[in-house]
C-alpha atoms as a PDB file:
ATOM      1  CA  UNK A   1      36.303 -97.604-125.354  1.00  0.00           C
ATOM      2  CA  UNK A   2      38.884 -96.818-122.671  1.00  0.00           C
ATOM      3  CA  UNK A   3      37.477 -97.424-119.309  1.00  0.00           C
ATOM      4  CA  UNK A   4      38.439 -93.501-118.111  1.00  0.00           C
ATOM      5  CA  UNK A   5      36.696 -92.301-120.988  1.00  0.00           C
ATOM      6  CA  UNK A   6      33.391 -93.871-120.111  1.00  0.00           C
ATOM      7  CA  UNK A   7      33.332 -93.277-116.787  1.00  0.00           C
ATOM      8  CA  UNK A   8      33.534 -89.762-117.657  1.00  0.00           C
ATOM      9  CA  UNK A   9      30.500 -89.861-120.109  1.00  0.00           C
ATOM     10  CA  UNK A  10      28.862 -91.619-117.554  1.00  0.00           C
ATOM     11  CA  UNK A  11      29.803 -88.790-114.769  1.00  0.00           C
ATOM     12  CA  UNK A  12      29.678 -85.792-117.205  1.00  0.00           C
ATOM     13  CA  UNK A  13      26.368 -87.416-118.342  1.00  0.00           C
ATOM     14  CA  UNK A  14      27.098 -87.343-122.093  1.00  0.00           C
ATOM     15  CA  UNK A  15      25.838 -90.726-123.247  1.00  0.00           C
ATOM     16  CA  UNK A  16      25.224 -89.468-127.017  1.00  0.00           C
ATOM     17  CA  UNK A  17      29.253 -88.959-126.818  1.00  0.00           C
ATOM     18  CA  UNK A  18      29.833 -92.080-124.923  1.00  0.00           C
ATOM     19  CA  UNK A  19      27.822 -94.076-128.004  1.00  0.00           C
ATOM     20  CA  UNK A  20      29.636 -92.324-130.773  1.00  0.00           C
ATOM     21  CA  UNK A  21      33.682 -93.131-129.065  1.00  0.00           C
ATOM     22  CA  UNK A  22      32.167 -97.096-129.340  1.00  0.00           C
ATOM     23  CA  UNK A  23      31.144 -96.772-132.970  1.00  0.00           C
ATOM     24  CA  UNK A  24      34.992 -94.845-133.164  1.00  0.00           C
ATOM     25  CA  UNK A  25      36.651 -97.509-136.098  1.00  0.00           C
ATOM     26  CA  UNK A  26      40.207 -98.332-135.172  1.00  0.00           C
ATOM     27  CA  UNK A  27      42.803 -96.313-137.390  1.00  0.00           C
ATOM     28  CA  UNK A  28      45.852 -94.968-137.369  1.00  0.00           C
ATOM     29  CA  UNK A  29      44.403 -91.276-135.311  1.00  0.00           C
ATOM     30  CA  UNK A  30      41.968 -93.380-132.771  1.00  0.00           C
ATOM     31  CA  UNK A  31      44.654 -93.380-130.317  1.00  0.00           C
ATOM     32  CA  UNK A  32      45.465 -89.722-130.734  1.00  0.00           C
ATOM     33  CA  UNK A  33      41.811 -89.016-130.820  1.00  0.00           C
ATOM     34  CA  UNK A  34      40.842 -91.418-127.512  1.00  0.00           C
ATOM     35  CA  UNK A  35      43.811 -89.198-125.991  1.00  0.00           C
ATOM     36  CA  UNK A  36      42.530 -86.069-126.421  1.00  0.00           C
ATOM     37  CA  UNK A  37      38.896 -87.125-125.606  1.00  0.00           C
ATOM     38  CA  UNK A  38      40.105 -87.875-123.134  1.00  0.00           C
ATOM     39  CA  UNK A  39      42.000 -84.626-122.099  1.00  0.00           C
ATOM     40  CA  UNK A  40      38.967 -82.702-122.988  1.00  0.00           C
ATOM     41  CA  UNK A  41      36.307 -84.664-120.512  1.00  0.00           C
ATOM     42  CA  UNK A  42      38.904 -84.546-117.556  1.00  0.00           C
ATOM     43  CA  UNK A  43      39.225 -80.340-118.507  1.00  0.00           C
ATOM     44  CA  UNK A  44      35.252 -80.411-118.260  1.00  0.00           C
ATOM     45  CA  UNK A  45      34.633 -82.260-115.266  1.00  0.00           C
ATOM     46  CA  UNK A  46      37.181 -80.699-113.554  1.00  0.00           C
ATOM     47  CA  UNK A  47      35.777 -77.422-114.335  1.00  0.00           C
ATOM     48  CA  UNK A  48      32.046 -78.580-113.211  1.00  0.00           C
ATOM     49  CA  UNK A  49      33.406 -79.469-110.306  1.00  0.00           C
ATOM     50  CA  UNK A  50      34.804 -75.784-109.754  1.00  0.00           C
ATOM     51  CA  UNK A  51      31.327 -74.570-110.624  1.00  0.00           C
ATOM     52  CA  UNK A  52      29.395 -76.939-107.776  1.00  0.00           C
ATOM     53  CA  UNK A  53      31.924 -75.985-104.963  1.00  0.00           C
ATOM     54  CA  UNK A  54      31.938 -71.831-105.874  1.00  0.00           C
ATOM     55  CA  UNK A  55      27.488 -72.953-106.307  1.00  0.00           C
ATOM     56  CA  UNK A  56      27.589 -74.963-103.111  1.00  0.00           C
ATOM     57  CA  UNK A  57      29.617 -71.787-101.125  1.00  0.00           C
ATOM     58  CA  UNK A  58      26.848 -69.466-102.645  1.00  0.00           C
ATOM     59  CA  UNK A  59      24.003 -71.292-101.516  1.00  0.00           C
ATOM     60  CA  UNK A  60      25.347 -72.245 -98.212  1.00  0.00           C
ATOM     61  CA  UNK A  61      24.929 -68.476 -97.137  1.00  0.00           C
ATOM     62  CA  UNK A  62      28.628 -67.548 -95.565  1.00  0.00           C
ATOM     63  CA  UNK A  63      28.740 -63.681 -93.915  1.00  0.00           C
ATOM     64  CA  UNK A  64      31.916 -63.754 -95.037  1.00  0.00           C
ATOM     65  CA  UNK A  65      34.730 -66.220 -97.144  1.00  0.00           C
ATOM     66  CA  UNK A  66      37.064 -67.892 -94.113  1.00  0.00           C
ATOM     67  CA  UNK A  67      39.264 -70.395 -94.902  1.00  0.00           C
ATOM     68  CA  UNK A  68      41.355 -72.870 -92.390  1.00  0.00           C
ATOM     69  CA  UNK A  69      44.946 -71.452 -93.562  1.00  0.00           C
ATOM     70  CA  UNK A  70      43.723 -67.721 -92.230  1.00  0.00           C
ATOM     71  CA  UNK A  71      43.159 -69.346 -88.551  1.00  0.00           C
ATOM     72  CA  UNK A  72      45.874 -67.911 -86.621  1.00  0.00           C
ATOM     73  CA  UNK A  73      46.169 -71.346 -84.210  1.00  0.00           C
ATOM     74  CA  UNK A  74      48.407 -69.529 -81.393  1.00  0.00           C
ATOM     75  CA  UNK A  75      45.857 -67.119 -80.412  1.00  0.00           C
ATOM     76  CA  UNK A  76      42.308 -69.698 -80.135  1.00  0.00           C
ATOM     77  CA  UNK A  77      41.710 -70.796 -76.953  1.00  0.00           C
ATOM     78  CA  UNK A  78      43.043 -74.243 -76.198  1.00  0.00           C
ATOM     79  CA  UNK A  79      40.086 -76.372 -77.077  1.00  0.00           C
ATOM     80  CA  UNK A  80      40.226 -74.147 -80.350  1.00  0.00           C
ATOM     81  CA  UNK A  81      43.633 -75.577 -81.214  1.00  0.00           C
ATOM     82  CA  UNK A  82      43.160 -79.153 -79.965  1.00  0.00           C
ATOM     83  CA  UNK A  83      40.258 -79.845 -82.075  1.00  0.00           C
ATOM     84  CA  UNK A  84      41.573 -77.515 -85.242  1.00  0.00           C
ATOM     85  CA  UNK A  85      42.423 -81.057 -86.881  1.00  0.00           C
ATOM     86  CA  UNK A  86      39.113 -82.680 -86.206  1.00  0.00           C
ATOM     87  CA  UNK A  87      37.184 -79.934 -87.878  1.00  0.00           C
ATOM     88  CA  UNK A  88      39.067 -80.396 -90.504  1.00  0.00           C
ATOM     89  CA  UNK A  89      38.891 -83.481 -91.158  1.00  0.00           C
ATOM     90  CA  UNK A  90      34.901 -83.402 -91.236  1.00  0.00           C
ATOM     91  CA  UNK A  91      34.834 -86.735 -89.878  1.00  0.00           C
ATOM     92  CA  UNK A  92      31.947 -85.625 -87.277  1.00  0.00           C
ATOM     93  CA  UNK A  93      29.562 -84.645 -90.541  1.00  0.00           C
ATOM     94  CA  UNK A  94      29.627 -88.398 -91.522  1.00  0.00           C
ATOM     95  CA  UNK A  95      29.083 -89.119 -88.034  1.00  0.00           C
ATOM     96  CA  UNK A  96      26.363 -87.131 -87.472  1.00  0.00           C
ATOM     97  CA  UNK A  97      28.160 -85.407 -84.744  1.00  0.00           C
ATOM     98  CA  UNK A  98      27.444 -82.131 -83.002  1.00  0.00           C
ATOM     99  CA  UNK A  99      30.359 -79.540 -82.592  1.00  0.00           C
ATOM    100  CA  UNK A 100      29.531 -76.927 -79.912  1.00  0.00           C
ATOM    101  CA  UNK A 101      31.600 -73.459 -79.810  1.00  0.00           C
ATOM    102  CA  UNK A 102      31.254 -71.899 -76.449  1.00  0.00           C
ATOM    103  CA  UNK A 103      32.671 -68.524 -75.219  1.00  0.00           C
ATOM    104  CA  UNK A 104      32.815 -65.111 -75.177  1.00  0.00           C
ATOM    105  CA  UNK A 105      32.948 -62.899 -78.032  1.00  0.00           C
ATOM    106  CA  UNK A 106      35.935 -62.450 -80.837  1.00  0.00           C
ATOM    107  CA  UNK A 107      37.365 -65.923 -80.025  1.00  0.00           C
ATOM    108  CA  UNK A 108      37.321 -67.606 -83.290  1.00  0.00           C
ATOM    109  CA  UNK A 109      34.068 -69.341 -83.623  1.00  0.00           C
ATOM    110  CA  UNK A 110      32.353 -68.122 -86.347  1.00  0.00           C
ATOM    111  CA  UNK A 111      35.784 -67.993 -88.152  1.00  0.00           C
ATOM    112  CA  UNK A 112      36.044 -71.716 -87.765  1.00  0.00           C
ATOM    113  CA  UNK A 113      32.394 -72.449 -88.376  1.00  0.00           C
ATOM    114  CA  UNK A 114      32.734 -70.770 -91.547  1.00  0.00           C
ATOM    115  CA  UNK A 115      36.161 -72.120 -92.467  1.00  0.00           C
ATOM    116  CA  UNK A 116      34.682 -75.591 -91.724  1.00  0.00           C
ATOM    117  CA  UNK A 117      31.623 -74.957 -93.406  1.00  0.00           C
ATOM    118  CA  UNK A 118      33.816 -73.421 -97.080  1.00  0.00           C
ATOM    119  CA  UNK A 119      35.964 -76.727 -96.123  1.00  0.00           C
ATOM    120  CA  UNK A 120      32.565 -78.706 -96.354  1.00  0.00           C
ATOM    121  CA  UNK A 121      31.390 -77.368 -99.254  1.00  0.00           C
ATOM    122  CA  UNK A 122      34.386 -77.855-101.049  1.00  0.00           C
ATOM    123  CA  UNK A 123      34.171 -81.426-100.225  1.00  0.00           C
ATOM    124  CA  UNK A 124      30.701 -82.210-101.471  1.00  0.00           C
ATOM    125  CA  UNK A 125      28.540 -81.636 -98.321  1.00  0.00           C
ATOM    126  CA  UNK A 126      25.529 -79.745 -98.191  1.00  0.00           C
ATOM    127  CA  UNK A 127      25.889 -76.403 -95.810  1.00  0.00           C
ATOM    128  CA  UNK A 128      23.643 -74.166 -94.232  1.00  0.00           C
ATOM    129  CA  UNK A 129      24.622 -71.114 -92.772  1.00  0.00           C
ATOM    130  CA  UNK A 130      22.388 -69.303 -90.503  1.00  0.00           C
ATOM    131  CA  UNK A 131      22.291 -66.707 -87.516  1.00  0.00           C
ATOM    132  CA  UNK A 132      20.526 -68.415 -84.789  1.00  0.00           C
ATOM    133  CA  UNK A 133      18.045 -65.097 -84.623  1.00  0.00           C
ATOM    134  CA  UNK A 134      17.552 -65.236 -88.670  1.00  0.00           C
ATOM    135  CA  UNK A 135      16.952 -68.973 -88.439  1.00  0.00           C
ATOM    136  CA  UNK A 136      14.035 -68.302 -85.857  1.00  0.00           C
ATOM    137  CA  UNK A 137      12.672 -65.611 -87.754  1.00  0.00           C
ATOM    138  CA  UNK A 138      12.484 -67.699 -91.050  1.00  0.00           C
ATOM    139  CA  UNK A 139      10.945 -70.367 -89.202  1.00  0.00           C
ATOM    140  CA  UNK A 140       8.145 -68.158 -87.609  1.00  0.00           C
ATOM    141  CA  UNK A 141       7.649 -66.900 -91.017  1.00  0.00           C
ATOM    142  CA  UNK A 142       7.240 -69.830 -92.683  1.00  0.00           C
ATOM    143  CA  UNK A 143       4.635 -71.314 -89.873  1.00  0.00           C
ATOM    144  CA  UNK A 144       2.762 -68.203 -90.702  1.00  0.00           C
ATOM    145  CA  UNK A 145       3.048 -68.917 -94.287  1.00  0.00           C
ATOM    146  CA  UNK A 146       2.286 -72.716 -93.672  1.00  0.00           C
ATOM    147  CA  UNK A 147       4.926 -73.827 -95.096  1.00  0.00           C
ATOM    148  CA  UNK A 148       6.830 -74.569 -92.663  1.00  0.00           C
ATOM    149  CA  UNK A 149       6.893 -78.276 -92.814  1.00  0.00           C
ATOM    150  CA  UNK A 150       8.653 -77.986 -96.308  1.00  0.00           C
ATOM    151  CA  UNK A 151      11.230 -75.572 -95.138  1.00  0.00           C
ATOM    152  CA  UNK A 152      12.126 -77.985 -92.045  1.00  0.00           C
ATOM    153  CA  UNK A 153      12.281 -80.871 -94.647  1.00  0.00           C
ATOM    154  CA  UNK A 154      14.970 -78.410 -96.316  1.00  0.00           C
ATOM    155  CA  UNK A 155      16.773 -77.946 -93.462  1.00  0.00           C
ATOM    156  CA  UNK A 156      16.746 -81.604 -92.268  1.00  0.00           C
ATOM    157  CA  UNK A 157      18.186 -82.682 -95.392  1.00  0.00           C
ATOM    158  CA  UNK A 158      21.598 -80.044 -95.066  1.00  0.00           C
ATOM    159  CA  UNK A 159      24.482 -82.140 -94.211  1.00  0.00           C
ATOM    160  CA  UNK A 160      26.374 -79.157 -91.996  1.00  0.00           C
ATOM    161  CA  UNK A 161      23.512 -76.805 -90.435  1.00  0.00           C
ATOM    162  CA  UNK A 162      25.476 -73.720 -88.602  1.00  0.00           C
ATOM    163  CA  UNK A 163      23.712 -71.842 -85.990  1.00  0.00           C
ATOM    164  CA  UNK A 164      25.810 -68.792 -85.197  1.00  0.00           C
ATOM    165  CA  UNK A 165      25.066 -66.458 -82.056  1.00  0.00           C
ATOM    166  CA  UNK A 166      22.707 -68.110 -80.476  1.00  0.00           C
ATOM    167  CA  UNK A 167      22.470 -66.067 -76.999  1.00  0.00           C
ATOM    168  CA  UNK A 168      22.871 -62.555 -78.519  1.00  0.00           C
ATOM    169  CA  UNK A 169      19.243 -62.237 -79.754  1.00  0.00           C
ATOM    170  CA  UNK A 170      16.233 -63.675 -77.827  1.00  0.00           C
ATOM    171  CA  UNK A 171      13.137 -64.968 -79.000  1.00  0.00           C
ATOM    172  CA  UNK A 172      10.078 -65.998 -77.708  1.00  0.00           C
ATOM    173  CA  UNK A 173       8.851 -69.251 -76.707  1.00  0.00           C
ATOM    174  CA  UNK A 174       7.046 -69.914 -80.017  1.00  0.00           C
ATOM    175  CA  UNK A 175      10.063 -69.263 -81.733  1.00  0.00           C
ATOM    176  CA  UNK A 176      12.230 -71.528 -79.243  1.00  0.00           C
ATOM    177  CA  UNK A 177       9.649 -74.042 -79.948  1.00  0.00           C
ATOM    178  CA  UNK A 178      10.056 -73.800 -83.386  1.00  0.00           C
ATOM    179  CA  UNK A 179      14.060 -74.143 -82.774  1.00  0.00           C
ATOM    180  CA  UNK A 180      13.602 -77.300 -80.892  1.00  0.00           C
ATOM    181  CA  UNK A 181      11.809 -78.626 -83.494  1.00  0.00           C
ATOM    182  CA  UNK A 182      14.276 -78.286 -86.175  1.00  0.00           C
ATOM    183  CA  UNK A 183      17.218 -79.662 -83.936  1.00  0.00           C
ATOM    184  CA  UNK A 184      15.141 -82.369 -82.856  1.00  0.00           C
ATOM    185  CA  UNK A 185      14.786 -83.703 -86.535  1.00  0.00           C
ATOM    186  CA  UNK A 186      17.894 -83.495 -87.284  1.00  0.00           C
ATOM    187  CA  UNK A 187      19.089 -85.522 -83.892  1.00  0.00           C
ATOM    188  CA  UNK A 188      21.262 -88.054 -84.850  1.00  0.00           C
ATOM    189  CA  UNK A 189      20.708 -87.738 -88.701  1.00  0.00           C
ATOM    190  CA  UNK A 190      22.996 -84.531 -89.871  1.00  0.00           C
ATOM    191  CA  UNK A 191      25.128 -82.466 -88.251  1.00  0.00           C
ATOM    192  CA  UNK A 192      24.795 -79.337 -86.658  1.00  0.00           C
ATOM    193  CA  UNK A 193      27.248 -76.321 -85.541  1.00  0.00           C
ATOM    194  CA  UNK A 194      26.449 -73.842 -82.974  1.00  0.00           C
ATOM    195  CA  UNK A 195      28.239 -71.234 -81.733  1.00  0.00           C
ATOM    196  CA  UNK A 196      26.865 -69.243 -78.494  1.00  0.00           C
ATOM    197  CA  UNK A 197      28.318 -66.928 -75.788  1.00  0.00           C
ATOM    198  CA  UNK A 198      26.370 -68.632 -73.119  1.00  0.00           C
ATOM    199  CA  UNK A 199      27.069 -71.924 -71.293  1.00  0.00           C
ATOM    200  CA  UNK A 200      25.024 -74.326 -70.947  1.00  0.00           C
ATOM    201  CA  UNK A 201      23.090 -73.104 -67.526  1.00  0.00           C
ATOM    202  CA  UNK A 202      22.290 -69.757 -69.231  1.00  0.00           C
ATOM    203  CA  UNK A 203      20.585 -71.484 -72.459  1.00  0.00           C
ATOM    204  CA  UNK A 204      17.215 -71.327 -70.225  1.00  0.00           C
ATOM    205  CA  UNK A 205      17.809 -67.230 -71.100  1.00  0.00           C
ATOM    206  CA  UNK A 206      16.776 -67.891 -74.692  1.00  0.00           C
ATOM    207  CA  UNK A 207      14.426 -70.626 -74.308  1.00  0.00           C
ATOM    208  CA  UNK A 208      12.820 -69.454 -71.568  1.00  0.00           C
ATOM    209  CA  UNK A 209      11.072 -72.390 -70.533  1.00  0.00           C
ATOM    210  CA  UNK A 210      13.269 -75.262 -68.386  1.00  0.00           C
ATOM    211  CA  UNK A 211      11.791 -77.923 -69.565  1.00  0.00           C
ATOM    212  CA  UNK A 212      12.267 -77.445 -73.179  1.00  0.00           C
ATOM    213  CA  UNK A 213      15.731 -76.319 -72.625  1.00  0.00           C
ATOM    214  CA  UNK A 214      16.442 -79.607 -70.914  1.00  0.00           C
ATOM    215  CA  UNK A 215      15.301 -81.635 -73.724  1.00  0.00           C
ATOM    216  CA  UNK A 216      17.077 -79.549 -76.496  1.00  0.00           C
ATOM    217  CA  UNK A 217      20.429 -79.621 -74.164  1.00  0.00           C
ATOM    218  CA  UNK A 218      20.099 -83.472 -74.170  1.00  0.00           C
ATOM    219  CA  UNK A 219      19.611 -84.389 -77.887  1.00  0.00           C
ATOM    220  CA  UNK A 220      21.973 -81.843 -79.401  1.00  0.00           C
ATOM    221  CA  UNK A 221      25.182 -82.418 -76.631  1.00  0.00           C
ATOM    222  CA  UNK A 222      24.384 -86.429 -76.863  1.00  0.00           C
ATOM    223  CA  UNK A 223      27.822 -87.386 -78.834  1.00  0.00           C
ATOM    224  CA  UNK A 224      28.491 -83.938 -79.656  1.00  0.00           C
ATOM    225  CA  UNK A 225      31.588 -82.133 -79.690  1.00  0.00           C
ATOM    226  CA  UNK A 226      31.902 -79.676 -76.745  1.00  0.00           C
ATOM    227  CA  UNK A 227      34.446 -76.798 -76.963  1.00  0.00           C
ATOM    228  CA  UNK A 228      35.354 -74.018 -74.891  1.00  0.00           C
ATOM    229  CA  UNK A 229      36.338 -71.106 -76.394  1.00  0.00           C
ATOM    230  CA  UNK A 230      36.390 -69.094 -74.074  1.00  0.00           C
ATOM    231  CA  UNK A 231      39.865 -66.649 -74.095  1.00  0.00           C
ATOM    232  CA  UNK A 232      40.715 -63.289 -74.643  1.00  0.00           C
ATOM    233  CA  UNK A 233      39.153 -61.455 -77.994  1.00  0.00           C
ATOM    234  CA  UNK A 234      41.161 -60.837 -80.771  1.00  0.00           C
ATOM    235  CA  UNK A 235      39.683 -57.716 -81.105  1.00  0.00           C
ATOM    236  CA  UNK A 236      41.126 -56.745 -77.712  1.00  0.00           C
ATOM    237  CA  UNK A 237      44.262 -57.387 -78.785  1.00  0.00           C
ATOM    238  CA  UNK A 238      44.915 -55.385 -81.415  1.00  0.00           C
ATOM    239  CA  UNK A 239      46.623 -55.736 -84.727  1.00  0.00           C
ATOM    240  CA  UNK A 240      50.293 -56.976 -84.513  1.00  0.00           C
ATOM    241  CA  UNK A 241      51.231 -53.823 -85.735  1.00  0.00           C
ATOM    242  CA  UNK A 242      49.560 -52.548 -82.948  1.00  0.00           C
ATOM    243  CA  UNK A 243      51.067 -54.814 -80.351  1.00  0.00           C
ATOM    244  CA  UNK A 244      54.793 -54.280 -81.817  1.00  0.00           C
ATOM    245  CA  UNK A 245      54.565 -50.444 -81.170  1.00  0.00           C
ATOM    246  CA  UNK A 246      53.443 -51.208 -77.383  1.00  0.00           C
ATOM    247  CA  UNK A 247      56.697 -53.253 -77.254  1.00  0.00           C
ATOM    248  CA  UNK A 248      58.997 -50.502 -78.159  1.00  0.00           C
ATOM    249  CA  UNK A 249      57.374 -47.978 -76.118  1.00  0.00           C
END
């Protein structure tokens, strides 16, 4: 049996098929037969494949569908386009690296946490996509529930965890508690993505407790990707459209 065919078998798990191609007699149609077994298994896997990326976007939990080649790079902030290529690359996942959005509002962070999260999906990775408020809330639910030690062994097993917005919604210190706790079992085993619209001195806002925001500051910026984003809001700008009948008035 051709070595493609049964690496297929093996992949597509079909092992019934796999023995049947070795008991396949030689003849003048096993060639022509091998060949389009062979067509047929590449068509399937191919089209599994299709089915775990759309099945890996789904479960990931995206707002919204972003993708890399709608980034506009002109108009991110410069730390935006200077790391646009590292994101991509997802090098930091397999690194267990950190990336850190910072800045104001409508700056192009959640649009490339989501692109890179599609991105990471596509590629195989497990994502998790979460507002930073919705993640707290789950969390205090599932304490309640006691269950919460399952759910964080969920969580701590995502490749790519996204936090978006953390700094628009507070919580309480129970809830910031529960936070830390997460990120701390994830430190330096998966990666995690957090966009916010505070720096770093203002975190104390949402965790309300100094201490605690010390230690959370430490484990999740240790080797971790810092970038500003702070710039002007694209929102602000207006549509080109817009923008082209300012010129020509």
């Amino acid at each position: 049996m051709p070595a493609e065919i049964e690496d297929l078998c093996h992949t597509l798990r079909l092992s019934g098929l796999a023995a049947a191609v070795r008991e396949l007699e030689p003849g003048p149609c096993s060639e022509e037969i091998l060949g389009f077994l062979l067509r047929a298994l590449e068509s399937e896997y191919e089209l599994r494949l299709a089915r775990k990326r759309l099945n890996a976007i789904r479960i990931a939990g995206f707002p919204t569908m972003k993708r890399f080649d709608e980034v506009v790079a002109d108009l991110l902030p410069d730390d935006g386009r200077a790391y646009l290529s590292v994101l991509k690359q997802l090098q930091f996942i397999e690194e267990h690296q950190n990336i850190l959005m910072i800045g104001n509002s409508g700056t192009g962070k959640t649009h490339l946490a989501i692109a890179t999260g599609v991105l990471a999906c596509e590629q195989g990775y497990r994502v998790m996509f979460k507002t930073t408020a919705g993640l707290v809330n789950e969390l205090v639910e599932a304490k309640q529930e006691r269950r919460l030690t399952y759910l964080l062994r969920q969580l701590k097993r995502v490749d790519l965890l996204i936090l978006d917005e953390l700094g628009y919604i507070t919580f309480d210190l129970a809830g910031a508690e529960l936070l830390f706790q997460l990120l701390a079992s994830r430190y330096e085993a998966a990666s995690t993505m957090i966009t916010s619209n505070l720096v770093f001195s203002e975190w104390v806002k949402i965790f309300h407790d100094k201490a605690l925001t010390a230690a959370l500051l430490d484990r999740i910026t240790h080797r971790a990707l810092v970038l500003n984003m702070t710039g002007t809001s694209f929102r602000q700008r207006g549509s080109p459209k817009d923008s082209s009948a300012r010129r020509q008035k």
